[in-house]
C-alpha atoms as a PDB file:
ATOM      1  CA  UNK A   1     142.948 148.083 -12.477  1.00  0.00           C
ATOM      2  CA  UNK A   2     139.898 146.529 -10.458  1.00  0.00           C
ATOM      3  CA  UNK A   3     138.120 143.445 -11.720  1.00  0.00           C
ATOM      4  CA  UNK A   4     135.044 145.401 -13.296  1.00  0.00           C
ATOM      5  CA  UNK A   5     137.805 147.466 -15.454  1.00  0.00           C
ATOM      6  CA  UNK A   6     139.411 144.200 -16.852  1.00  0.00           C
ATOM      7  CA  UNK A   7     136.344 142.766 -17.328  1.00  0.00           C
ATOM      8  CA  UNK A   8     135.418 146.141 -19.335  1.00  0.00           C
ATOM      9  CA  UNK A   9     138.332 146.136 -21.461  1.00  0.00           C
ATOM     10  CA  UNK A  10     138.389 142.052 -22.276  1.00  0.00           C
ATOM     11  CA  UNK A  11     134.938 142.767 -23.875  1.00  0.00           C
ATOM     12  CA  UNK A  12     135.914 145.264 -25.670  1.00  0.00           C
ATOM     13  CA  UNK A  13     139.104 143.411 -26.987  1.00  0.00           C
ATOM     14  CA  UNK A  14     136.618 140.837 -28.215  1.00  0.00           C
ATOM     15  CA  UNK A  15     134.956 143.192 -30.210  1.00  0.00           C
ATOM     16  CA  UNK A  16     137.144 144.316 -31.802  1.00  0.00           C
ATOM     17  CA  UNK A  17     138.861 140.812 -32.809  1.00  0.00           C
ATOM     18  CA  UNK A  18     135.116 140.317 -34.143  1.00  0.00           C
ATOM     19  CA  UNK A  19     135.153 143.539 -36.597  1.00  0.00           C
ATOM     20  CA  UNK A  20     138.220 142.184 -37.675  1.00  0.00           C
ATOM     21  CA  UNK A  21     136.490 139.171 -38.421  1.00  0.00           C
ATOM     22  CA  UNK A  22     133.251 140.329 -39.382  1.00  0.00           C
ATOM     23  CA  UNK A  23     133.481 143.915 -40.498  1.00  0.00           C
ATOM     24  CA  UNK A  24     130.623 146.273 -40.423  1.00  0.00           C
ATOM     25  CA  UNK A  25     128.590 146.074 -42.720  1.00  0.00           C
ATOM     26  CA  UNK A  26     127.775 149.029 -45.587  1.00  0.00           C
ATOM     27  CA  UNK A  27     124.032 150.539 -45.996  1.00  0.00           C
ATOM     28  CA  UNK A  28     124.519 150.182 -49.660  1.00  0.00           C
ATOM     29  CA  UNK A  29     125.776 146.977 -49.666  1.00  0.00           C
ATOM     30  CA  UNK A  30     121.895 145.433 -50.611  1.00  0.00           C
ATOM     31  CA  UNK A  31     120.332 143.723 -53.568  1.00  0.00           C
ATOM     32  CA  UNK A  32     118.324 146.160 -56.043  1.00  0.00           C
ATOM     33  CA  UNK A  33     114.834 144.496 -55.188  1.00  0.00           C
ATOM     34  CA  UNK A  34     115.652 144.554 -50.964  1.00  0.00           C
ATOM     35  CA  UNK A  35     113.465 146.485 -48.982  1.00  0.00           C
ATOM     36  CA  UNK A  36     113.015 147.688 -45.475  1.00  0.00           C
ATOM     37  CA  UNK A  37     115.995 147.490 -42.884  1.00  0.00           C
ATOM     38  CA  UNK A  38     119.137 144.963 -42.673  1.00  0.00           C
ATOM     39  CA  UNK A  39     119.004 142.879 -40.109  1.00  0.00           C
ATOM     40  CA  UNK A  40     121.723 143.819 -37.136  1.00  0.00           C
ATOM     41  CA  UNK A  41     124.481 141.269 -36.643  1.00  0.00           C
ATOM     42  CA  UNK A  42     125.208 139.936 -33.115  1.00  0.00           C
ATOM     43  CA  UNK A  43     128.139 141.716 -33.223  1.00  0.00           C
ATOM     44  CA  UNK A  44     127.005 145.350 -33.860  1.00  0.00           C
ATOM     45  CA  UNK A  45     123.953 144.087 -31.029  1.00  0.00           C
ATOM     46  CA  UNK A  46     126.739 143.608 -28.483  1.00  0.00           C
ATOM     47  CA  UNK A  47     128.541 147.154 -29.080  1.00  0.00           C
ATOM     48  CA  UNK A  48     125.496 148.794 -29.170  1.00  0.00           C
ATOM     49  CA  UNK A  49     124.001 148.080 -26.153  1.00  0.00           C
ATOM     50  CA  UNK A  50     126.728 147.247 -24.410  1.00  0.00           C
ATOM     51  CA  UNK A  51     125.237 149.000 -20.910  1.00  0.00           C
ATOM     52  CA  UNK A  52     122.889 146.821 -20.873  1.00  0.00           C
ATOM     53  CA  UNK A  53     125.334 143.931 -20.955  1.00  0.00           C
ATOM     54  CA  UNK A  54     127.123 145.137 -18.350  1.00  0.00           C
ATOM     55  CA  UNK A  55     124.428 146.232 -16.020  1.00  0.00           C
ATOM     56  CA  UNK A  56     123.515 142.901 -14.109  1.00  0.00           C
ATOM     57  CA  UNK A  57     127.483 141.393 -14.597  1.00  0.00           C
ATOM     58  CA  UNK A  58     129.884 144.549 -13.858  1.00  0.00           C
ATOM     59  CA  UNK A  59     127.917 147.965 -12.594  1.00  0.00           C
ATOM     60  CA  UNK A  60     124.382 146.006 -10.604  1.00  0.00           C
ATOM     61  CA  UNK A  61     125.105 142.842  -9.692  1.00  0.00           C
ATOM     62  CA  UNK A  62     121.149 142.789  -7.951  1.00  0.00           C
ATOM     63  CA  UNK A  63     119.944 142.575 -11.582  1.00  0.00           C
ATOM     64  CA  UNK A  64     119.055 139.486 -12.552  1.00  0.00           C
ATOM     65  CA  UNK A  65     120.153 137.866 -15.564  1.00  0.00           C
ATOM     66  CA  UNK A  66     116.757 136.969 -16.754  1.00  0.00           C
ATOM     67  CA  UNK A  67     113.206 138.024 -16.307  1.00  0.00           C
ATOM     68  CA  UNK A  68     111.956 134.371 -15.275  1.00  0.00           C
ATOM     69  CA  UNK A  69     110.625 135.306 -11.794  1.00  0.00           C
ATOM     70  CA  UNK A  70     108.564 137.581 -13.559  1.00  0.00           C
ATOM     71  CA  UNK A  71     107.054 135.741 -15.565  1.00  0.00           C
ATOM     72  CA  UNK A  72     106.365 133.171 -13.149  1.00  0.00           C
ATOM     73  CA  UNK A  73     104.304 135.676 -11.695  1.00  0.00           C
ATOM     74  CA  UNK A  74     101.943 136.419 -13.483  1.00  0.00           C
ATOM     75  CA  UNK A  75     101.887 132.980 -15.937  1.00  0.00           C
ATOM     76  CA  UNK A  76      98.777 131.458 -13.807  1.00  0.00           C
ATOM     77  CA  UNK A  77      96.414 135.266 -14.672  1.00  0.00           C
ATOM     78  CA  UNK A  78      97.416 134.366 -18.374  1.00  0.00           C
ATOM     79  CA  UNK A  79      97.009 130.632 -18.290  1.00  0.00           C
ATOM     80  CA  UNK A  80      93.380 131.626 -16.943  1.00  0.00           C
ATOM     81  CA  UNK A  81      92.542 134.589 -19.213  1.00  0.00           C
ATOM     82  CA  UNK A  82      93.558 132.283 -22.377  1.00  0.00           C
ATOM     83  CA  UNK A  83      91.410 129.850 -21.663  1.00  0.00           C
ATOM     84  CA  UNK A  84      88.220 131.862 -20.126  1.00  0.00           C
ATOM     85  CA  UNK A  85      88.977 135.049 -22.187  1.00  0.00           C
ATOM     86  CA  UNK A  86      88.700 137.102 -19.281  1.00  0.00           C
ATOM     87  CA  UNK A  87      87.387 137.854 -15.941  1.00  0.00           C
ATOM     88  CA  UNK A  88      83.022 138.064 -15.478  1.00  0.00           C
ATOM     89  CA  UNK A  89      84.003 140.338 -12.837  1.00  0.00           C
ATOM     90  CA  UNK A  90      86.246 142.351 -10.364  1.00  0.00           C
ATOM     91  CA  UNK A  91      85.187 140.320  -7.779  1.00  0.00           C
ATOM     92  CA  UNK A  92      86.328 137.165  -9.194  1.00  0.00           C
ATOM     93  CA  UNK A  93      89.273 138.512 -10.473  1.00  0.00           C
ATOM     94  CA  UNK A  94      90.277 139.536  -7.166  1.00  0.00           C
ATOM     95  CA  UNK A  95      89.318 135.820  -5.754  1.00  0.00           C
ATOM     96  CA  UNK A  96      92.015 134.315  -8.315  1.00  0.00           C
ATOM     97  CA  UNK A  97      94.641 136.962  -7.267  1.00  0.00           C
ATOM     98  CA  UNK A  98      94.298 135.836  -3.486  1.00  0.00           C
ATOM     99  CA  UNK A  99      94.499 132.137  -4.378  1.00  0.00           C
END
């Protein structure tokens, strides 16, 4: 079994110590007066989307694990459009973009 397999079924094997744990939750379960939808646990988070927890650790290790670089991008055109509320024109929005 390769390293990406183990890592696979270790998660997996947490999970299921955490229904143990933490069982699902039912639908019905809810006070008489509750509206609107129950909040998802953690727990039912991680199984559900568990691709996307494995996409930048097991199956694309050139994802990265957080979308800071990104941000840091483009955190100077919102600093300037909060405070000035937008650009008077394409011409000086284009000047700020080269600087």
């Amino acid at each position: 079994m390769n390293s990406q397999q183990e890592y696979i079924k270790e998660y997996q094997g947490i999970l299921a110590r955490g229904d143990i744990s933490c069982p699902q939750r039912d639908e019905h379960a809810r006070k008489k007066d509750q509206r609107g939808r129950l909040k998802a646990l953690l727990l039912e988070r991680l199984r559900d989307y568990q691709g996307d927890v494995f996409r930048f650790m097991v199956s694309d290790i050139a994802v990265p694990f957080t979308n800071n670089q990104g941000d840091n991008y483009i955190r100077m055109t919102e600093v300037q459009q909060k405070i000035s509320g937008c650009f008077r024109s394409i011409q000086g929005a284009e000047m700020f973009c080269l600087i």
